[in-house]
C-alpha atoms as a PDB file:
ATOM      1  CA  UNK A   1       0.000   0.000   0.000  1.00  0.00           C
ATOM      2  CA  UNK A   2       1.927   2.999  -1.039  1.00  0.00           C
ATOM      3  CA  UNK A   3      -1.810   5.412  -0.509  1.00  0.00           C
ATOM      4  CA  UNK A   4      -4.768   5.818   1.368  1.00  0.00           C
ATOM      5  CA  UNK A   5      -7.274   3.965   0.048  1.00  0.00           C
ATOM      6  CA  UNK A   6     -10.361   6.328  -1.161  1.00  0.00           C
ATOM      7  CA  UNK A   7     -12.595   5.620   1.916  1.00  0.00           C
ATOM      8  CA  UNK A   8     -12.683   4.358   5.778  1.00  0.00           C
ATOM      9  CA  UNK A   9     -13.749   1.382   6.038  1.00  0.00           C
ATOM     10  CA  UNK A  10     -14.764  -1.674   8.982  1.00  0.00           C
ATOM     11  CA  UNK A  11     -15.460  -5.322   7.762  1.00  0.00           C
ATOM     12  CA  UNK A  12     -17.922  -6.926  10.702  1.00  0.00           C
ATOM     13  CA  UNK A  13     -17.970 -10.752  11.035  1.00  0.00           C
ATOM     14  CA  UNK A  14     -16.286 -13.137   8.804  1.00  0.00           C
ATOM     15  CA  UNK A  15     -16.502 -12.670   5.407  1.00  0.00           C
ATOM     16  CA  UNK A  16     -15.635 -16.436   4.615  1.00  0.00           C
ATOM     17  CA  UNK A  17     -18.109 -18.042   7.279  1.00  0.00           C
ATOM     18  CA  UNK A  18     -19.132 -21.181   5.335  1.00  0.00           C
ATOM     19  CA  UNK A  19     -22.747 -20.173   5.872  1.00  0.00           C
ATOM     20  CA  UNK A  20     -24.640 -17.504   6.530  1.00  0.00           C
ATOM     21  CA  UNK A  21     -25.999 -16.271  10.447  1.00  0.00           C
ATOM     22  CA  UNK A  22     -28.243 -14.702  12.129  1.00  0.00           C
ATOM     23  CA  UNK A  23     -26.175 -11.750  12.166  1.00  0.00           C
ATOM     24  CA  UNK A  24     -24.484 -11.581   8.151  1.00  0.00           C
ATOM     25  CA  UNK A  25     -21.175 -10.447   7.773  1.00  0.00           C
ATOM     26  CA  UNK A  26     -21.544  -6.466   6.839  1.00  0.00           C
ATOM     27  CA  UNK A  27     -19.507  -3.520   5.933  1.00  0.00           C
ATOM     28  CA  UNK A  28     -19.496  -0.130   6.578  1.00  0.00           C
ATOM     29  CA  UNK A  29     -17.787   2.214   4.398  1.00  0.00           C
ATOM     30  CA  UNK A  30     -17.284   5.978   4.281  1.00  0.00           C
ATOM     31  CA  UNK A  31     -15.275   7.547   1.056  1.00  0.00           C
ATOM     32  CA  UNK A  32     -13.149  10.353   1.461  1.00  0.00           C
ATOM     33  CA  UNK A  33     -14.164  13.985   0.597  1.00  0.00           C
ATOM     34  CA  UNK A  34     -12.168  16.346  -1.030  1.00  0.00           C
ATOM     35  CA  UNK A  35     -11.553  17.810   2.671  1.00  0.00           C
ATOM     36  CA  UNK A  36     -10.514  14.885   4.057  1.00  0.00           C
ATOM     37  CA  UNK A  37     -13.085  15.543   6.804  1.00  0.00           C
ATOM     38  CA  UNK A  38     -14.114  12.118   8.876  1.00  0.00           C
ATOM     39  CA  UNK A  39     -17.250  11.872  10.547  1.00  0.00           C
ATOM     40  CA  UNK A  40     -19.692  13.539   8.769  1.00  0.00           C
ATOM     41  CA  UNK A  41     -21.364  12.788   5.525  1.00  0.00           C
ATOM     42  CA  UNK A  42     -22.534   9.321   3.730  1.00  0.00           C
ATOM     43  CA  UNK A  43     -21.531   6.196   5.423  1.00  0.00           C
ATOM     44  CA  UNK A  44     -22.830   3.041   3.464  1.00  0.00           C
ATOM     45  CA  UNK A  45     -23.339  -0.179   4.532  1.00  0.00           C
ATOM     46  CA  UNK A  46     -23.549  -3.511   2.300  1.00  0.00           C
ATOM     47  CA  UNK A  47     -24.632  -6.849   3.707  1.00  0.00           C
ATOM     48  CA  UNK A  48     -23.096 -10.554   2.682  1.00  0.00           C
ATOM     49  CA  UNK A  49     -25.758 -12.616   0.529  1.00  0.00           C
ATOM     50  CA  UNK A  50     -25.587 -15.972  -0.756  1.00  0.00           C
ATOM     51  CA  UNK A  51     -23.328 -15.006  -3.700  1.00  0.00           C
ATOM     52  CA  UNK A  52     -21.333 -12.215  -2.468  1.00  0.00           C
ATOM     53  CA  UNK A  53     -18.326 -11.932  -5.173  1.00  0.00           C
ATOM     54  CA  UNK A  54     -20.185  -9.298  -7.353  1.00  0.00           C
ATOM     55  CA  UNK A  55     -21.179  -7.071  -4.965  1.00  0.00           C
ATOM     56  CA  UNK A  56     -20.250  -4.281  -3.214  1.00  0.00           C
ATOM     57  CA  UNK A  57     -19.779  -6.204  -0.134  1.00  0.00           C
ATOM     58  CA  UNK A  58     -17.639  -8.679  -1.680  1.00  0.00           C
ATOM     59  CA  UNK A  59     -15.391  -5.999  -3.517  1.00  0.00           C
ATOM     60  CA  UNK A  60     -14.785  -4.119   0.122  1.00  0.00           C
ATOM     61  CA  UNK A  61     -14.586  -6.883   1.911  1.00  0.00           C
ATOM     62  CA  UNK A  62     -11.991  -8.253   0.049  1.00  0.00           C
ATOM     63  CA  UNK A  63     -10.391  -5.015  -0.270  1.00  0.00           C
ATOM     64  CA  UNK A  64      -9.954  -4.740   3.004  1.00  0.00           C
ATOM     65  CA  UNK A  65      -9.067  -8.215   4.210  1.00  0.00           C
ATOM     66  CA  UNK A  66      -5.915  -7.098   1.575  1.00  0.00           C
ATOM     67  CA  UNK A  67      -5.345  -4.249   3.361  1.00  0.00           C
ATOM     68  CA  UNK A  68      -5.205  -5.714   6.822  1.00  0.00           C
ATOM     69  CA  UNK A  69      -2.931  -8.464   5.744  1.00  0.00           C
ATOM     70  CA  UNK A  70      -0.477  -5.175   5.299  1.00  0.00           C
ATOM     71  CA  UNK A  71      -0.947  -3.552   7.684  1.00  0.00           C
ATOM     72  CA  UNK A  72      -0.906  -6.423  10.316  1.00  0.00           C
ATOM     73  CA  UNK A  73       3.316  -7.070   9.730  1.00  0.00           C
ATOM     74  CA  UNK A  74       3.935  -3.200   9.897  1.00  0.00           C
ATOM     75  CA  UNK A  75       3.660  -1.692  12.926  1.00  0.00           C
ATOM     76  CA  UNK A  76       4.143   1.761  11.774  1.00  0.00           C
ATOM     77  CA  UNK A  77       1.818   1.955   8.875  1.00  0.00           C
ATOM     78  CA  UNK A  78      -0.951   3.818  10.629  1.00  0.00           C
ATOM     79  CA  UNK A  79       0.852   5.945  12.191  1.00  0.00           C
ATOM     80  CA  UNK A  80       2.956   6.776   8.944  1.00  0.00           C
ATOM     81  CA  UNK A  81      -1.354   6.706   7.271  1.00  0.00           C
ATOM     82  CA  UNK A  82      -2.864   9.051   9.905  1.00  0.00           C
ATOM     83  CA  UNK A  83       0.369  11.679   9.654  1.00  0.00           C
ATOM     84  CA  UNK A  84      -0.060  11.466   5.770  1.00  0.00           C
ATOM     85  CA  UNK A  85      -3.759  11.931   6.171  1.00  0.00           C
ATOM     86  CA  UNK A  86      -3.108  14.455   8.836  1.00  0.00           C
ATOM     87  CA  UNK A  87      -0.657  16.352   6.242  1.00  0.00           C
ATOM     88  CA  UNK A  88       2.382  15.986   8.918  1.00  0.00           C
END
């Protein structure tokens, strides 16, 4: 990952759970503005379904599981994320 990816995002549940539970595996995603501003504005939220690989759930999903596998052997990659972000 050499930039921020163009949104915050949290992946809830396991997105490879063999089937599906009470409580689906979801997203939540909120892109960037122009401002950078976090907080405000349009979060969205997609939900796992039977056949999730051509959806929005399974592209972030899957985007993000990439991410994490990153992030996860670098210590210092969200702190060297939030200062870029941050403009530091």
């Amino acid at each position: 990952m050499t930039e921020l990816p163009p949104y915050f995002g949290i992946l809830v549940g396991d997105p490879n759970a063999p089937n599906l539970v009470r409580r689906n595996p979801h997203v939540r995603v909120q892109p960037l503005a122009v401002s950078q501003f976090i907080g405000k504005g349009t979060v969205m939220s997609f939900e796992r379904t039977r056949n999730p690989n051509e959806t929005p759930y399974g592209y972030f999903s899957k985007d993000l599981e990439a991410q994490w596998s990153v992030a996860i052997d670098d210590v210092d990659l969200v702190q060297e994320r939030v200062a870029a972000l941050l403009g530091r």
